[in-house]
Structure formats: C-alpha cells, structure tokens
Protein backbone atom coordinates (compact mmCIF):
# COMPACT_ATOMS: atom_id res chain seq x y z
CA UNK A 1 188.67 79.00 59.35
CA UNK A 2 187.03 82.23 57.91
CA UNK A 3 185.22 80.03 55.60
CA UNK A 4 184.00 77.64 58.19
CA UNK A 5 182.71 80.86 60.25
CA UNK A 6 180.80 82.47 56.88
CA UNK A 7 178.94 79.21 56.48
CA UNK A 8 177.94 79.22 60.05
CA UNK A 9 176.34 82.45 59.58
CA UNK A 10 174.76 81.44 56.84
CA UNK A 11 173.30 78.92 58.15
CA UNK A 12 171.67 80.56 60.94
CA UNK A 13 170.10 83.75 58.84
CA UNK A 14 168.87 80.75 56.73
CA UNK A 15 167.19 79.14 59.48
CA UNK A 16 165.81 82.36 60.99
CA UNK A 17 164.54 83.28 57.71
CA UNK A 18 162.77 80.00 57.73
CA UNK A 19 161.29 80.49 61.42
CA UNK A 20 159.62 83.77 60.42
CA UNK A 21 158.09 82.16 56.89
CA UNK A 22 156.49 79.28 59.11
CA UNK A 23 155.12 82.59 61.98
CA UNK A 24 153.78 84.35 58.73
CA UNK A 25 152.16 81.16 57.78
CA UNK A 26 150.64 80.69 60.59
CA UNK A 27 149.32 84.37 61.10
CA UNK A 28 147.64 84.06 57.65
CA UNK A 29 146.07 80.50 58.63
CA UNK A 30 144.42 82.17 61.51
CA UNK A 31 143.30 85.11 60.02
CA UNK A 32 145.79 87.84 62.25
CA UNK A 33 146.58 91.00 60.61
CA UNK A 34 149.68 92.73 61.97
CA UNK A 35 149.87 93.61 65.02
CA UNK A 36 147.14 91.06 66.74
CA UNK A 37 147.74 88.30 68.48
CA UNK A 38 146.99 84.93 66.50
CA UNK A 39 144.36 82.65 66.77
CA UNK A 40 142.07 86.04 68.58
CA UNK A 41 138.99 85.79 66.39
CA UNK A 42 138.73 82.16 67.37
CA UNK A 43 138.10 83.28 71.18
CA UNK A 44 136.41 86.69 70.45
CA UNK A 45 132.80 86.41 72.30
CA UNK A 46 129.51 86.65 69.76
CA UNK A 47 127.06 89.63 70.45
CA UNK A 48 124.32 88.68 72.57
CA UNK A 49 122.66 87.39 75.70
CA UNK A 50 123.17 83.58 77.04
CA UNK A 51 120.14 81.59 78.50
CA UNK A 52 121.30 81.74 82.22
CA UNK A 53 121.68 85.65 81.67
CA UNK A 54 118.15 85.76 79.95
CA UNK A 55 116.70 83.57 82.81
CA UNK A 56 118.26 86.10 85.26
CA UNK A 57 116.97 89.09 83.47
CA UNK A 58 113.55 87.60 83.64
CA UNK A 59 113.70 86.93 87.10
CA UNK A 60 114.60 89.91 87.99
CA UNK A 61 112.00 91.98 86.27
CA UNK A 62 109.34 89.72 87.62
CA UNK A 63 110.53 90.19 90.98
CA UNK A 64 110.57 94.10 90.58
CA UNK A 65 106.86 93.75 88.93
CA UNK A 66 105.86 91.94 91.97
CA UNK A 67 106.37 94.84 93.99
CA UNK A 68 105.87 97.50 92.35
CA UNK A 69 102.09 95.60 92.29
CA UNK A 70 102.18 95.52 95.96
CA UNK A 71 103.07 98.61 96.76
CA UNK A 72 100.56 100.34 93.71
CA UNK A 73 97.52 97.79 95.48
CA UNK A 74 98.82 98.82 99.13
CA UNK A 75 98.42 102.85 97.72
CA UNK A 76 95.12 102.51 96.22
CA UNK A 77 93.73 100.61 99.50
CA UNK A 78 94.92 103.19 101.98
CA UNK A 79 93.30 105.66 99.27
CA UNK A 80 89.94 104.03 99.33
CA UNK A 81 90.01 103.65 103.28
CA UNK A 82 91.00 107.16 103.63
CA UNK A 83 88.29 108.37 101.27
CA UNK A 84 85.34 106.10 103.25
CA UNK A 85 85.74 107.58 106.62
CA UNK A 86 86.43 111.22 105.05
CA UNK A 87 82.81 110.27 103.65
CA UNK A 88 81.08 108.95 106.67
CA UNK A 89 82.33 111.74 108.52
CA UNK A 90 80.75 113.84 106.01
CA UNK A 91 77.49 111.91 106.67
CA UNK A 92 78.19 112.08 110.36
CA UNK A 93 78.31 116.10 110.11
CA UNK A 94 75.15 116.14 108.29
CA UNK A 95 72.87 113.61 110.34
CA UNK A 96 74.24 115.96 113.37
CA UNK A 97 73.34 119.38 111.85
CA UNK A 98 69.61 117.93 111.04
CA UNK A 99 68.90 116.06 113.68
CA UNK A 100 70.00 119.42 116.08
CA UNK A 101 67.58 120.96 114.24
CA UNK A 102 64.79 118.83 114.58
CA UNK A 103 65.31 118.51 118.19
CA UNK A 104 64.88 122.63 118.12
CA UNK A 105 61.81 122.51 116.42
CA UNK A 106 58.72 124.17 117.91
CA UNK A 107 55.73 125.62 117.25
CA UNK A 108 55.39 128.89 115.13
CA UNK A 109 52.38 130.29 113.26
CA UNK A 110 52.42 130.09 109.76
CA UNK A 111 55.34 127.54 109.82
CA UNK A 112 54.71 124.54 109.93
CA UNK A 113 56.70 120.58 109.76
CA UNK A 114 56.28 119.64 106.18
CA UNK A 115 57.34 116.58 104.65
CA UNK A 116 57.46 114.59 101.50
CA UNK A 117 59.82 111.50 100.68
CA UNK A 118 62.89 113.28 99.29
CA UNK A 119 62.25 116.93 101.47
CA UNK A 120 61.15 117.93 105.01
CA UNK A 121 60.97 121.73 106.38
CA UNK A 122 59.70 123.04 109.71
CA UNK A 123 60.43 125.81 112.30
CA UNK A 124 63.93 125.99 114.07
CA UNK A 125 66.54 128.17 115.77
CA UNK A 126 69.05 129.92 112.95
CA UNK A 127 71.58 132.14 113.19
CA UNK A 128 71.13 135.14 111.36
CA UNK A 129 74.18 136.62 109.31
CA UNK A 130 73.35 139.64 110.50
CA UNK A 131 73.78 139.06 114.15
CA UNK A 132 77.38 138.69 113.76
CA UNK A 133 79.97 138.95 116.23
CA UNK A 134 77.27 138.27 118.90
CA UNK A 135 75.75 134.82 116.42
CA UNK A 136 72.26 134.72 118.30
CA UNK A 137 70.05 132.12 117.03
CA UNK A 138 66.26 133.37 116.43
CA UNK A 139 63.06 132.39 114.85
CA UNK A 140 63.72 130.39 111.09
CA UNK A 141 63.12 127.74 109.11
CA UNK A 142 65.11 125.26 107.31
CA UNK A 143 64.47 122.88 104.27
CA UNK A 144 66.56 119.99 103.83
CA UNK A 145 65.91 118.38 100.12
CA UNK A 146 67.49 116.30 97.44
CA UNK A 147 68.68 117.76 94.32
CA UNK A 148 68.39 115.24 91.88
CA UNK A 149 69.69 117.39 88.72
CA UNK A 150 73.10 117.95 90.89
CA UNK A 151 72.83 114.74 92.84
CA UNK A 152 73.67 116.58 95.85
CA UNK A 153 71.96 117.19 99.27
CA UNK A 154 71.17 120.80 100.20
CA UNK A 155 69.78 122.70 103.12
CA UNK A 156 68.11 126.27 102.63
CA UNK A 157 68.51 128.32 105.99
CA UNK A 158 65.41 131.54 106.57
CA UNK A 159 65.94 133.35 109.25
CA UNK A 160 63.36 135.79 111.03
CA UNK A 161 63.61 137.96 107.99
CA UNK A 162 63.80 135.26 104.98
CA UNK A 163 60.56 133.82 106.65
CA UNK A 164 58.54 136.87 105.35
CA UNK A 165 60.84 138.31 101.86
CA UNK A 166 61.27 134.33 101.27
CA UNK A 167 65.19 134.57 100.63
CA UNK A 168 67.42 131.91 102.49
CA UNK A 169 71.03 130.90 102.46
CA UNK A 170 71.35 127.87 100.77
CA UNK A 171 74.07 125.25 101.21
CA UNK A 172 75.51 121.57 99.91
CA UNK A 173 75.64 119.25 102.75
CA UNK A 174 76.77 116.23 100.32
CA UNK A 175 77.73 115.50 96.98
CA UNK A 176 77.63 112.16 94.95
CA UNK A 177 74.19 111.34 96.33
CA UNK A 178 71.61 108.44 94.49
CA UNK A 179 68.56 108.47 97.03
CA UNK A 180 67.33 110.57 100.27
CA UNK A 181 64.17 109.53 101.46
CA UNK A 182 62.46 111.23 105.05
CA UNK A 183 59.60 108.78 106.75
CA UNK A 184 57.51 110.06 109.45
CA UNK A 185 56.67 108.16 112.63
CA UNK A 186 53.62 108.63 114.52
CA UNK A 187 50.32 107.33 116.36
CA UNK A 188 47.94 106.42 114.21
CA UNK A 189 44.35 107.02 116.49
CA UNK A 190 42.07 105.30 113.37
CA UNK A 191 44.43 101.89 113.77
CA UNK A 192 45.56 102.72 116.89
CA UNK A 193 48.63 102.02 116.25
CA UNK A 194 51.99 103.42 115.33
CA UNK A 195 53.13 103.65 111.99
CA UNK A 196 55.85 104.84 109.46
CA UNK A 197 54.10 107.73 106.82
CA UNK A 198 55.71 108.34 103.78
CA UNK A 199 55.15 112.24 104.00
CA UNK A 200 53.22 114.51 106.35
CA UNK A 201 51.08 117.03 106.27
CA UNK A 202 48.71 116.88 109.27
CA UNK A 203 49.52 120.15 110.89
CA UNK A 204 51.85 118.45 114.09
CA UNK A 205 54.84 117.08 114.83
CA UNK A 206 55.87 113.52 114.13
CA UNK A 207 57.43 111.35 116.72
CA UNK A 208 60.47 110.48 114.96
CA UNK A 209 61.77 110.80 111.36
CA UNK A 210 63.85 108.38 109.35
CA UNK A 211 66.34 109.27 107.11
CA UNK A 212 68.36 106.93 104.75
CA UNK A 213 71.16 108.26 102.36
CA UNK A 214 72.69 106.30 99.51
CA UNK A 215 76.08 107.90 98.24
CA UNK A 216 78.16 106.95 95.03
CA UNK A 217 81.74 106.73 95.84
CA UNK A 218 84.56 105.36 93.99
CA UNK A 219 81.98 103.13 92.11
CA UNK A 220 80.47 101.57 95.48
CA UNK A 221 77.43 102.89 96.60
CA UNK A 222 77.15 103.52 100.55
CA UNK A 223 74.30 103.14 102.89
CA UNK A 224 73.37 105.75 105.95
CA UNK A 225 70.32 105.55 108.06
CA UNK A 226 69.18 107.07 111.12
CA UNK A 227 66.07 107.73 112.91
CA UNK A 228 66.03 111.09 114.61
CA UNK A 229 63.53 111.88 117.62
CA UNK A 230 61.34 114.61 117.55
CA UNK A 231 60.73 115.91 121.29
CA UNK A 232 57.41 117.84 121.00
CA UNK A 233 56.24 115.55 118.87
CA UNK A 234 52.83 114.30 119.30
C-alpha cells in the first residue's frame, strides 16, 4: 500500500513538473520576461497618431483658424470705422472754426482778405490770451495755410497786438493732409457773370470760398469740401 501511495506522488510532481516546462515554453515563445503577462507585446499599441485622429486634429484647427479670422477681420473693421468718423469729426471741427471766422470778417485798414490756392488770411474777431478770465474777442487776423513739409493744416491766430509786432499763436488743425486748395467766388462786372477765382487779391470780399481737403488715412485717401459764405461780401 505504501508503495502504491509513493508512486502516486510521483506521478503527480512528475506531471506538475511537466505543466510548468510547457508555461515556460510558452512564456519564451511569446517573448514574456518574468513577471508580465504573456502574449503583451503582441497587443501593446505603436507610437503615433491614426488617420481618423489626424482628420480630427485637422478639423479642429481649421475650425479654430476660422475664427480667430473672424474675430481679427471683425477688430480691424470696427478699428477703421472708429478711426473715419474720429477723422471727419476732426474735419467737421475745422470747417466750423474757419467758416466762423469768415462769417466774422469785416473791414479793417491795413488788413485785408488775401488768398492764394493753398492759403487765405483776412480780418476777424480773436481772443486774445491776455484777456483771460474775461476771453473778449477783439480786432485780429488769422491765416489758415497748408504745410506741405509737415503735411499738416495750420492756422496762425494775431490778435490786436500781433497785428502790429507780427507774432501770432500758431496751431495744427489736421494732420495726414495731401491737398488744401481755397477758390474764391464772386461777380465778375467785365463778363458779367459769376465765377470761381483761383486766388484773390482785389482789395474786397468774395462772395463765398471753397475749400476741399484730401487726408491720408490708413492708406485711403478722404475727400472734404465745403463752400463757406462770406456775408459782407461784395
């Protein structure tokens, strides 16, 4: 009986022996080191993106590109509006400070309304500095005239005193400027008829002046005219 049972045993630590041979076998076939689970380099994923995650990538960015357009062409739009009416008000401020001017222009001795295509001067109301608080306008002059080395449009202000030591306040109306150009509208008694002079010099008042402004901004050039009425004008 003892000999039947030592056999049995046998037997069995013989066939477990032979079990684990056929696992180690089997490890080494699939390339497993100790400790890993066999066959795991067969499933292990390869570094790298598919082509649906690639086509989704590329979506994606030219979605975002999309917008970010939009929104960068929506920014530089409200930028270029916003800059065109804080110009034409700018031209709006000026047209208003010349033409109250001309409307105050009257008739002083040894003053008189002077102008060429790119200037004009004549006799107005200023305000003297040194009248402050009070600010009373008296007896002046003022030139409006186009600098073309600054490309700007300037105004030089003499009041009762600048009309005789020839020193005046000058100031920049606008900046950015291509072209200003004064014409002079009056009766012509030779034709009789009315006509536009390109500069004046006959000792009077025109009936009306024209002034047209061309202004560079954001590489477009913009247009301004008005004609401005001269009330004592003859």
């Amino acid at each position: 009986m003892c000999f039947i049972r030592s056999v049995r045993k046998s037997s069995f630590f013989l066939y477990l022996k032979g079990v684990r041979e056929k696992e180690s076998e089997k490890y080494k076939l699939f390339g497993s080191s100790k400790g890993n689970i066999p066959g795991l380099k067969l499933f292990k994923r390869r570094a790298g993106f598919t082509l649906l995650e690639l086509l989704s990538t590329t979506a994606l960015m030219v979605v975002i590109g999309a917008a970010l357009y939009a929104v960068l062409s929506n920014g530089i739009d409200v930028w270029k509006r916003t800059n065109e009416e804080i110009l034409e008000e700018k031209v709006s401020i000026f047209f208003e400070k010349i033409a109250k001017d001309m409307r105050n222009t009257f008739s002083y001795k040894g003053v008189e309304f002077l102008g060429e295509q790119d200037s004009v001067s004549f006799p107005t109301l200023v305000i003297s500095p040194l009248s402050h608080p009070n600010l009373v306008a008296n007896v002046g002059k003022v030139n409006y005239f186009f600098d073309k080395k600054t490309q700007t449009v300037k105004v030089v202000k003499f009041d009762i005193s600048g009309l005789y030591t020839g020193k005046g306040r000058e100031e920049v109306l606008l900046k950015n400027v291509k072209l200003l150009k004064f014409r002079f509208y009056s009766y012509d008694p030779q034709g009789k008829e009315y006509f536009w002079y390109k500069n004046w010099q006959k000792g009077t008042f025109p009936l009306a002046v024209g002034v047209e402004i061309i202004i560079v901004s954001s590489e477009k050039e913009f247009k301004f005219e008005r004609v401005i009425q001269i009330p004592i004008g003859s």
